[in-house]
C-alpha atoms as a PDB file:
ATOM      1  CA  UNK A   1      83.379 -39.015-142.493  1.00  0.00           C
ATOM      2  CA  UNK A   2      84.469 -38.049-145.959  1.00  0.00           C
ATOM      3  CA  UNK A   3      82.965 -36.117-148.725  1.00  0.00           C
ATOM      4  CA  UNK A   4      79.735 -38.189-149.450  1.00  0.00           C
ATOM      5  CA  UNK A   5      80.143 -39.304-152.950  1.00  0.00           C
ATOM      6  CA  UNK A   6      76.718 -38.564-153.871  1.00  0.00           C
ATOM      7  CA  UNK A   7      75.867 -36.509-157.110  1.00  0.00           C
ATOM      8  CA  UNK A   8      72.640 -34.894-155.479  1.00  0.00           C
ATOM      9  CA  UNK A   9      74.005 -34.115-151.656  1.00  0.00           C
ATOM     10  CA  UNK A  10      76.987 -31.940-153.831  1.00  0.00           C
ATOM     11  CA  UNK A  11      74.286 -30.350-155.597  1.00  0.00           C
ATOM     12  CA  UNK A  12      72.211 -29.239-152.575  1.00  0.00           C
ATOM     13  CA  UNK A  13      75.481 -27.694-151.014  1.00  0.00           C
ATOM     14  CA  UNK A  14      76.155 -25.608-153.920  1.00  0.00           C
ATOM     15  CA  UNK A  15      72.436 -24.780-153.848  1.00  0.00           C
ATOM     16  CA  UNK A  16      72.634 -23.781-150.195  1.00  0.00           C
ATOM     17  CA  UNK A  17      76.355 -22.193-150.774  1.00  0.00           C
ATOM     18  CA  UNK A  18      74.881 -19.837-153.881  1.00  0.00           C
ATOM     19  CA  UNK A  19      71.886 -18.926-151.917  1.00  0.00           C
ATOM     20  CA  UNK A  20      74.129 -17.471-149.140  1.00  0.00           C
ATOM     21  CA  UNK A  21      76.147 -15.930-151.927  1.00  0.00           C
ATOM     22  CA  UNK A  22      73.325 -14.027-153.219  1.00  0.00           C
ATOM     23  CA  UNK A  23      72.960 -13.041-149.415  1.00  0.00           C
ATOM     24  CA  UNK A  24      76.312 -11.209-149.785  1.00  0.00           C
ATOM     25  CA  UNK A  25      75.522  -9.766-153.265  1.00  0.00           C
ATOM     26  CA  UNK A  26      78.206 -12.077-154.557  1.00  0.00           C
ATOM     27  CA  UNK A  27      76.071 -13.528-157.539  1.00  0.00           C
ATOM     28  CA  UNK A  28      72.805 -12.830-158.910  1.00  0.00           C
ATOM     29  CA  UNK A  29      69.742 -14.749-158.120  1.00  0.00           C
ATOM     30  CA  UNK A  30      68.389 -14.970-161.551  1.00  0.00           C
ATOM     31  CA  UNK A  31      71.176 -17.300-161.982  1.00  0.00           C
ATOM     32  CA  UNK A  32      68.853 -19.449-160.043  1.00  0.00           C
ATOM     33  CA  UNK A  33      65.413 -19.968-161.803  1.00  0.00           C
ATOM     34  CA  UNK A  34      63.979 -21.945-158.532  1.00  0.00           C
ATOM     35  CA  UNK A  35      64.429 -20.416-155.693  1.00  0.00           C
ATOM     36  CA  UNK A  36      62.629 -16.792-155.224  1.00  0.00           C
ATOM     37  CA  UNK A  37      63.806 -14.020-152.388  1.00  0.00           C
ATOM     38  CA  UNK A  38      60.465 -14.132-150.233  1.00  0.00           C
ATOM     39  CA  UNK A  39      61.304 -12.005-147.572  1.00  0.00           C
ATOM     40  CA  UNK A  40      64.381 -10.345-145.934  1.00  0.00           C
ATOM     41  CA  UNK A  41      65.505  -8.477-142.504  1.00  0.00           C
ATOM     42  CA  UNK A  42      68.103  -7.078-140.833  1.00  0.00           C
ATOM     43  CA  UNK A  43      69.174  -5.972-137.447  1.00  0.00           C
ATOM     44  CA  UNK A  44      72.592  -4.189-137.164  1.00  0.00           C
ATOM     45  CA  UNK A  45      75.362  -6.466-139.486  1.00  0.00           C
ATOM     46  CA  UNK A  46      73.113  -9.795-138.735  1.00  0.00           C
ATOM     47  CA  UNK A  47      70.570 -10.482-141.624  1.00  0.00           C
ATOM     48  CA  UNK A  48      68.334 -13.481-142.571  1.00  0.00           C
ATOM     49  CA  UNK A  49      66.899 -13.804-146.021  1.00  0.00           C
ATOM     50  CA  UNK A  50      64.210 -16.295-147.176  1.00  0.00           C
ATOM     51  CA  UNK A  51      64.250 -18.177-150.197  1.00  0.00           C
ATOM     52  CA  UNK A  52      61.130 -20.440-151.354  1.00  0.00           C
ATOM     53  CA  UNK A  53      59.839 -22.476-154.057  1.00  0.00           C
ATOM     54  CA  UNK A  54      57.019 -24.941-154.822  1.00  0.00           C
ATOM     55  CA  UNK A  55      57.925 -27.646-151.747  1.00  0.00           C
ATOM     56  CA  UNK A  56      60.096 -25.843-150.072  1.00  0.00           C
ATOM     57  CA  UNK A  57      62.083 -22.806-148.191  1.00  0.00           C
ATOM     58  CA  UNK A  58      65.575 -22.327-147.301  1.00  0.00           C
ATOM     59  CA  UNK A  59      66.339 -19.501-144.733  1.00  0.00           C
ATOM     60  CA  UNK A  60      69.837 -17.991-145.030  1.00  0.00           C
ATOM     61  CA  UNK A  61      71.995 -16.599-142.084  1.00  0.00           C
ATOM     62  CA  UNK A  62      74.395 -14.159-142.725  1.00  0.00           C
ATOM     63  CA  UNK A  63      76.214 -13.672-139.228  1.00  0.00           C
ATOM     64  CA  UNK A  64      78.545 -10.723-137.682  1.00  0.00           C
ATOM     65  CA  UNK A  65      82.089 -10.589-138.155  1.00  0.00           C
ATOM     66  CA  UNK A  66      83.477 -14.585-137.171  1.00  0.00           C
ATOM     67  CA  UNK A  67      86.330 -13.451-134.467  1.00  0.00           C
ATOM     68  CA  UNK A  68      83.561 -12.256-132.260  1.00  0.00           C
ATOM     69  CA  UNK A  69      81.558 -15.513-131.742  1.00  0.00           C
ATOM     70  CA  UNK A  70      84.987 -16.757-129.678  1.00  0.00           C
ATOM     71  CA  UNK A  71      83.437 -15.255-126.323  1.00  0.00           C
ATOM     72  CA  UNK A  72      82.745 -16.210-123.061  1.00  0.00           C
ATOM     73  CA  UNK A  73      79.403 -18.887-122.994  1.00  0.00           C
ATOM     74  CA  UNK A  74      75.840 -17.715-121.712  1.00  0.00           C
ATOM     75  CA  UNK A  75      73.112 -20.370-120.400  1.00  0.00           C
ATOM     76  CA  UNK A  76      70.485 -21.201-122.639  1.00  0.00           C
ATOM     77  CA  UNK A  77      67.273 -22.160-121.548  1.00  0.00           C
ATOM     78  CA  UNK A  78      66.388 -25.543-122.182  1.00  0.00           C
ATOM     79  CA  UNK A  79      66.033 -28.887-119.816  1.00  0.00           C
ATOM     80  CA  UNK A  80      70.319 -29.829-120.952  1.00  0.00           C
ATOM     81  CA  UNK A  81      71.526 -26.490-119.181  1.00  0.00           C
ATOM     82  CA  UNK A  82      73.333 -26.374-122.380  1.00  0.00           C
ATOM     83  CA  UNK A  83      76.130 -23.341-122.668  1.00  0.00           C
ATOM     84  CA  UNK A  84      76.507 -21.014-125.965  1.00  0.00           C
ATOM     85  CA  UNK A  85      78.321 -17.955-126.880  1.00  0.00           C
ATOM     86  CA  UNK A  86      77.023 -15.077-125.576  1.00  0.00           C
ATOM     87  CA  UNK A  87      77.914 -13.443-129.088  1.00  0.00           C
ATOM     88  CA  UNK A  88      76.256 -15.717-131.071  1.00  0.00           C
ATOM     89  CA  UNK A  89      72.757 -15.919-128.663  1.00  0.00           C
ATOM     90  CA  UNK A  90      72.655 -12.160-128.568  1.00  0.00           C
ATOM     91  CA  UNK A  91      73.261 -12.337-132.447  1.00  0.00           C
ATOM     92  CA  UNK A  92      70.512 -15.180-132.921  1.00  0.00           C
ATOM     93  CA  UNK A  93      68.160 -12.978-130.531  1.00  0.00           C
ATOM     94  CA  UNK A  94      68.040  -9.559-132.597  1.00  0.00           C
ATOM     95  CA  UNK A  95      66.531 -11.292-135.660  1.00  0.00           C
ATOM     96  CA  UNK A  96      64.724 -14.099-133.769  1.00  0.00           C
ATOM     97  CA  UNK A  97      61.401 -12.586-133.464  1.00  0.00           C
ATOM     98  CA  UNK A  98      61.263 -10.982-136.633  1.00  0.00           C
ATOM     99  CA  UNK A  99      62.367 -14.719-138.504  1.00  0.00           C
ATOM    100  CA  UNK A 100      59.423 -16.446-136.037  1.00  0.00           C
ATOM    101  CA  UNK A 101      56.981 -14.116-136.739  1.00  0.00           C
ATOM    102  CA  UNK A 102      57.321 -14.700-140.365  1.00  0.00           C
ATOM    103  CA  UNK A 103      57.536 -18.591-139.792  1.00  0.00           C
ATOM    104  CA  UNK A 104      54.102 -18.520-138.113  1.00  0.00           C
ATOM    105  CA  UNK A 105      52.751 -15.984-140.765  1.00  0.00           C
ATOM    106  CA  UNK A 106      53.847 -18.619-143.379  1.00  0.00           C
ATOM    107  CA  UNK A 107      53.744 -21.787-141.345  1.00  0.00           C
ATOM    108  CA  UNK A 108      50.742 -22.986-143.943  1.00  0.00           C
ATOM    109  CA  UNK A 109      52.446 -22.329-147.141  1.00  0.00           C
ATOM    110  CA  UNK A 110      56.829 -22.443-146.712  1.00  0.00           C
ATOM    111  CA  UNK A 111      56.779 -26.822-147.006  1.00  0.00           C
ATOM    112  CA  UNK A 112      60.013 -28.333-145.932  1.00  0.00           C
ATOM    113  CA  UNK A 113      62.726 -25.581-144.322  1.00  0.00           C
ATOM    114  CA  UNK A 114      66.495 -25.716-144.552  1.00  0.00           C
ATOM    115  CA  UNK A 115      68.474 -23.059-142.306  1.00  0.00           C
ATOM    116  CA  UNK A 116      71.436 -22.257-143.398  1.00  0.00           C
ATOM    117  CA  UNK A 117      74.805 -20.435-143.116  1.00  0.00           C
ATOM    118  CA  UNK A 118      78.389 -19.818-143.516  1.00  0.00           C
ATOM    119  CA  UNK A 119      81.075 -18.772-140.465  1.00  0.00           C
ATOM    120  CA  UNK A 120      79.101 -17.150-137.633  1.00  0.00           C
ATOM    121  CA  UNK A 121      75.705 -17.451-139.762  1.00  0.00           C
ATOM    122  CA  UNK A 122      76.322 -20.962-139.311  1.00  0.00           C
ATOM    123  CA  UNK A 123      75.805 -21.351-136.156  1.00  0.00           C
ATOM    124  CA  UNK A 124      72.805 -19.031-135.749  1.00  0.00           C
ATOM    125  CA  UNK A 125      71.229 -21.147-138.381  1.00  0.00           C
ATOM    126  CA  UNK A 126      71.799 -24.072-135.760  1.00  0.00           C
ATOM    127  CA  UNK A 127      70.689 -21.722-133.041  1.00  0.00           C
ATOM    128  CA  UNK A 128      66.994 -21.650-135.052  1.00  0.00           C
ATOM    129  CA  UNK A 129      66.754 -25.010-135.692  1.00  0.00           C
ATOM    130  CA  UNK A 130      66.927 -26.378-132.526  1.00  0.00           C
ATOM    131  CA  UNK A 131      65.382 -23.442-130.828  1.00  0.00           C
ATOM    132  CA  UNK A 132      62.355 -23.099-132.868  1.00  0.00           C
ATOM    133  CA  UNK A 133      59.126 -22.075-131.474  1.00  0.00           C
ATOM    134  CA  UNK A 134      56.846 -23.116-134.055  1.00  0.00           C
ATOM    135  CA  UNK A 135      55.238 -26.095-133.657  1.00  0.00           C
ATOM    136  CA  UNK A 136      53.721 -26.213-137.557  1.00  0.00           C
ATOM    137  CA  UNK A 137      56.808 -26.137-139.524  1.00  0.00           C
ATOM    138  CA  UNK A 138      58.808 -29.453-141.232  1.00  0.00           C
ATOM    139  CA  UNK A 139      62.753 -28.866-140.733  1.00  0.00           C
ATOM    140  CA  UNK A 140      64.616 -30.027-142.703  1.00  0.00           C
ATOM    141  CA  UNK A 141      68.623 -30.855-142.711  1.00  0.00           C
ATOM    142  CA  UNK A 142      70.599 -27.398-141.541  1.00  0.00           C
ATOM    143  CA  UNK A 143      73.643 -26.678-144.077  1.00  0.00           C
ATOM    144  CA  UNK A 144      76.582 -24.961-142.580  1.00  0.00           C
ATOM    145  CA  UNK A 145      79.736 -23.965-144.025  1.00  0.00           C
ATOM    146  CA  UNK A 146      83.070 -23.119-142.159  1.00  0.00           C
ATOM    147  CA  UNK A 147      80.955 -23.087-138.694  1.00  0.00           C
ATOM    148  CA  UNK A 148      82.787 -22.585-135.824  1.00  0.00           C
ATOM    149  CA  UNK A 149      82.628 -23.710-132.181  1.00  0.00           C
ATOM    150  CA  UNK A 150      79.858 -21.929-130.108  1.00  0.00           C
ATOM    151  CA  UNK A 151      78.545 -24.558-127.917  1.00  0.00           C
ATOM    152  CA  UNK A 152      79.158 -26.626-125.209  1.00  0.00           C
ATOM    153  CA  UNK A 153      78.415 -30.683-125.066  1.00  0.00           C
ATOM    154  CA  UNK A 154      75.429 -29.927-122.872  1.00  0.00           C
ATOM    155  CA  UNK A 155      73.745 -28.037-125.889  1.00  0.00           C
ATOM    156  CA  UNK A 156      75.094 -30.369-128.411  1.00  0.00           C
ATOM    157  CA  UNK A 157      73.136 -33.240-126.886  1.00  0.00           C
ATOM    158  CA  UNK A 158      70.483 -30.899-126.718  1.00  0.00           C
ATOM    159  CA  UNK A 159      69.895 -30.635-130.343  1.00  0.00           C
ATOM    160  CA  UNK A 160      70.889 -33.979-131.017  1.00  0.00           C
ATOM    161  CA  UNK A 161      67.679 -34.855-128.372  1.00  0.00           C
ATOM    162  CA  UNK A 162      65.578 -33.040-130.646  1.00  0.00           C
ATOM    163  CA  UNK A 163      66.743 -35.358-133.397  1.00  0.00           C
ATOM    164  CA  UNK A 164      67.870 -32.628-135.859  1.00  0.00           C
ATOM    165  CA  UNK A 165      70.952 -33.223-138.163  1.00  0.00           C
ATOM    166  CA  UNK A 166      73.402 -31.216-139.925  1.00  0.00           C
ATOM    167  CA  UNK A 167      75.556 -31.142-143.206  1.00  0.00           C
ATOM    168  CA  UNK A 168      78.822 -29.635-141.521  1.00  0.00           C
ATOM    169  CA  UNK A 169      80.715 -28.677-144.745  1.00  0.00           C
ATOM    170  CA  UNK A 170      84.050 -28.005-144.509  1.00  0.00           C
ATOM    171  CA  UNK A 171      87.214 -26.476-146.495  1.00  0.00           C
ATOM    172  CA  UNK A 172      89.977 -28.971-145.225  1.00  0.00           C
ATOM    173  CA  UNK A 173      92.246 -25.843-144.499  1.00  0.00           C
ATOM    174  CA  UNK A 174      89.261 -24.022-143.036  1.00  0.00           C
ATOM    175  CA  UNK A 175      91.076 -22.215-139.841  1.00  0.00           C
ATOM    176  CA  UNK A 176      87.488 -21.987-138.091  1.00  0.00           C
ATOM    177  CA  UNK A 177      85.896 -24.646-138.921  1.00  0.00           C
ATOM    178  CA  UNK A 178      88.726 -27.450-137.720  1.00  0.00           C
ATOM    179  CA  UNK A 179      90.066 -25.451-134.667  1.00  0.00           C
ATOM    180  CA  UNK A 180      88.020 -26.604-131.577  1.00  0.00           C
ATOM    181  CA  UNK A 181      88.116 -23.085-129.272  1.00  0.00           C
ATOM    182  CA  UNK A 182      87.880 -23.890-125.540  1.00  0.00           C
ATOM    183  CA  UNK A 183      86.598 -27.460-125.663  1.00  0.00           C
ATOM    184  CA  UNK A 184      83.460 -26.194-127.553  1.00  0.00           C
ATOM    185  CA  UNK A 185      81.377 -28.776-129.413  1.00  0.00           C
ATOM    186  CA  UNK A 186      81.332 -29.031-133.167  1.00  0.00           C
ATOM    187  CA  UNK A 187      77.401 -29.742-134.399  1.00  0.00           C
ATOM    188  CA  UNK A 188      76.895 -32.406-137.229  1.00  0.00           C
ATOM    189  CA  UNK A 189      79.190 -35.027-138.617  1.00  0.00           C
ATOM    190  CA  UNK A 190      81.873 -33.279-141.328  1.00  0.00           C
ATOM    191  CA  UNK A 191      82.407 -33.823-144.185  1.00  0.00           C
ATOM    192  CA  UNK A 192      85.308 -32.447-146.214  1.00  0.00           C
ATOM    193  CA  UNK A 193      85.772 -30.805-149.473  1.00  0.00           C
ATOM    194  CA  UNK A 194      89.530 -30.279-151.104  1.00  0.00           C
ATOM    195  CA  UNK A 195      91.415 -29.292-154.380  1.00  0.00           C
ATOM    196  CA  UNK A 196      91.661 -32.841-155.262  1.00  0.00           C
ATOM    197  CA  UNK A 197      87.586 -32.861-154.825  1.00  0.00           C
ATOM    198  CA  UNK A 198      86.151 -36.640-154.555  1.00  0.00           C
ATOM    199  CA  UNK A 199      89.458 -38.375-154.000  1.00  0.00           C
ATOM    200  CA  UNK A 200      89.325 -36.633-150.507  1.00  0.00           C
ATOM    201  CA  UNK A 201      92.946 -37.004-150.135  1.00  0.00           C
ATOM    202  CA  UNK A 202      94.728 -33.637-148.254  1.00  0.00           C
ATOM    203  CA  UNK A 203      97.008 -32.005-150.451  1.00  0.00           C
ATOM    204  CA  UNK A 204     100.915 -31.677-149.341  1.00  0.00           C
ATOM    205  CA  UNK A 205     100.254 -28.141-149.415  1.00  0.00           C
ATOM    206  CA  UNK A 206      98.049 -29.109-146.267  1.00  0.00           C
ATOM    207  CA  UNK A 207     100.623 -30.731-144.179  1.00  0.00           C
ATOM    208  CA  UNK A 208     102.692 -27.899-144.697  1.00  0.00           C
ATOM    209  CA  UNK A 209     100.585 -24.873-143.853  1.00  0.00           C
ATOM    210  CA  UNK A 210      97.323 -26.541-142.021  1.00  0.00           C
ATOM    211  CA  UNK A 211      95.662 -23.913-141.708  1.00  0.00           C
ATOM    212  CA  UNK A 212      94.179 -21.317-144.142  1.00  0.00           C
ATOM    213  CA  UNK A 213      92.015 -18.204-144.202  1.00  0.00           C
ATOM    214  CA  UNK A 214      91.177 -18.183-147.351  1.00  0.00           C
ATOM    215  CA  UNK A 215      89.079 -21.902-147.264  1.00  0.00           C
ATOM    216  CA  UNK A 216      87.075 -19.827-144.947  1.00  0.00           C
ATOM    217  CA  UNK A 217      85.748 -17.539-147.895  1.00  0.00           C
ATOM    218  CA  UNK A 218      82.470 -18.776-148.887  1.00  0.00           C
ATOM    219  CA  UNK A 219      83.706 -17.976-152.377  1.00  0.00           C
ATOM    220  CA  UNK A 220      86.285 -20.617-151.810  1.00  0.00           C
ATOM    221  CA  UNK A 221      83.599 -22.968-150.945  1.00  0.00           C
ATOM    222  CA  UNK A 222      81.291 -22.286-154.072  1.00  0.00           C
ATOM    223  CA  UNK A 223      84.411 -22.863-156.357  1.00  0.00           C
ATOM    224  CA  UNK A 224      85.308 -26.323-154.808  1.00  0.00           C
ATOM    225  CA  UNK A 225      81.972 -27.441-154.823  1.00  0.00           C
ATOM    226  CA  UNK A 226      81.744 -26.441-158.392  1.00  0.00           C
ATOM    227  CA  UNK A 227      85.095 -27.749-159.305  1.00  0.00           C
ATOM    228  CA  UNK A 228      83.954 -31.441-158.307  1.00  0.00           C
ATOM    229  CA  UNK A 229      80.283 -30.905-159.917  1.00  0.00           C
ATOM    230  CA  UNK A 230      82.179 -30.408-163.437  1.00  0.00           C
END
């Protein structure tokens, strides 16, 4: 599927895409007069930081370095026998206590919850949607940008079971978010944003270098989203 041509689903990514930004100390969160930082923590280089307003809160991932989520997969525990990397469930794990704790603290107040991320935070956002332990909350769509591979098709049906869905944004040049590593499952249907922004058409420049590093800076995303906003 395309880039949805739809005014308020371009909006929402480049809500979810600044949020992550501020994450990185990228941009400045008074440029957003909604959202306020509720609560943030940290283990090692994995962080998760909590945004919130009136009706509802969007939880930001901010992953370890990309190249190590392409590792050998672990079994999860759930009724699929669904596979992940061991990387990214031993990422998702050091912060998962600390993010449910506060989701049952706050399970009266937070509303409707978005998890996102971008790369590797990507997929531990997934990772907390579908592995959620607390029964009060209201989730929302994920938003991911540039996720990578991490599961198998075992988990993937998994989380589609659990009827959760997914924005899968993607740079069209993105090297990690179009290479499929070891038959691993992308989650959530794509869809694409390029230079030449709604008409979704890939530029020559595509066909002649495929793939690109740079699409994968979340910078790059924030300035393509914002190029077809104007």
């Amino acid at each position: 599927m395309e880039w949805p041509n739809t005014y308020s689903l371009i909006r929402a990514a480049h809500l979810h895409a600044s949020l992550l930004s501020v994450c990185c100390n990228q941009i400045d969160l008074t440029l957003n007069k909604t959202y306020q930082l509720d609560e943030k923590f940290s283990s090692g280089d994995i962080s998760v930081s909590i945004f919130r307003c009136a009706i509802k809160t969007i939880i930001c991932f901010i992953g370890p370095p990309i190249d190590t989520i392409f590792s050998y997969d672990i079994k999860c525990f759930n009724e699929f026998q669904g596979k992940v990397s061991i990387s990214a469930y031993e990422a998702w794990k050091s912060i998962a206590e600390q993010l449910n704790n506060y989701l049952i603290r706050r399970s009266n107040y937070i509303g409707l919850i978005s998890f996102t991320g971008h790369g590797s935070g990507g997929a531990l956002a997934l990772m907390q949607s579908c592995m959620n332990v607390v029964g009060k909350i209201h989730i929302d769509y994920s938003w991911t940008f540039g996720c990578p591979t991490f599961c198998d098709n075992n988990w993937l049906k998994y989380y589609e079971h659990k009827k959760l869905h997914n924005h899968r944004i993607i740079n069209k040049r993105d090297i990690f978010a179009l290479k499929n590593m070891w038959s691993r499952e992308h989650i959530g249907t794509p869809s694409y944003i390029t230079d030449t922004d709604a008409l979704n058409v890939i530029p020559i420049s595509s066909l002649l270098f495929p793939w690109s590093y740079d699409d994968h800076k979340l910078t790059s995303y924030i300035t393509s989203l914002e190029k077809i906003l104007c």
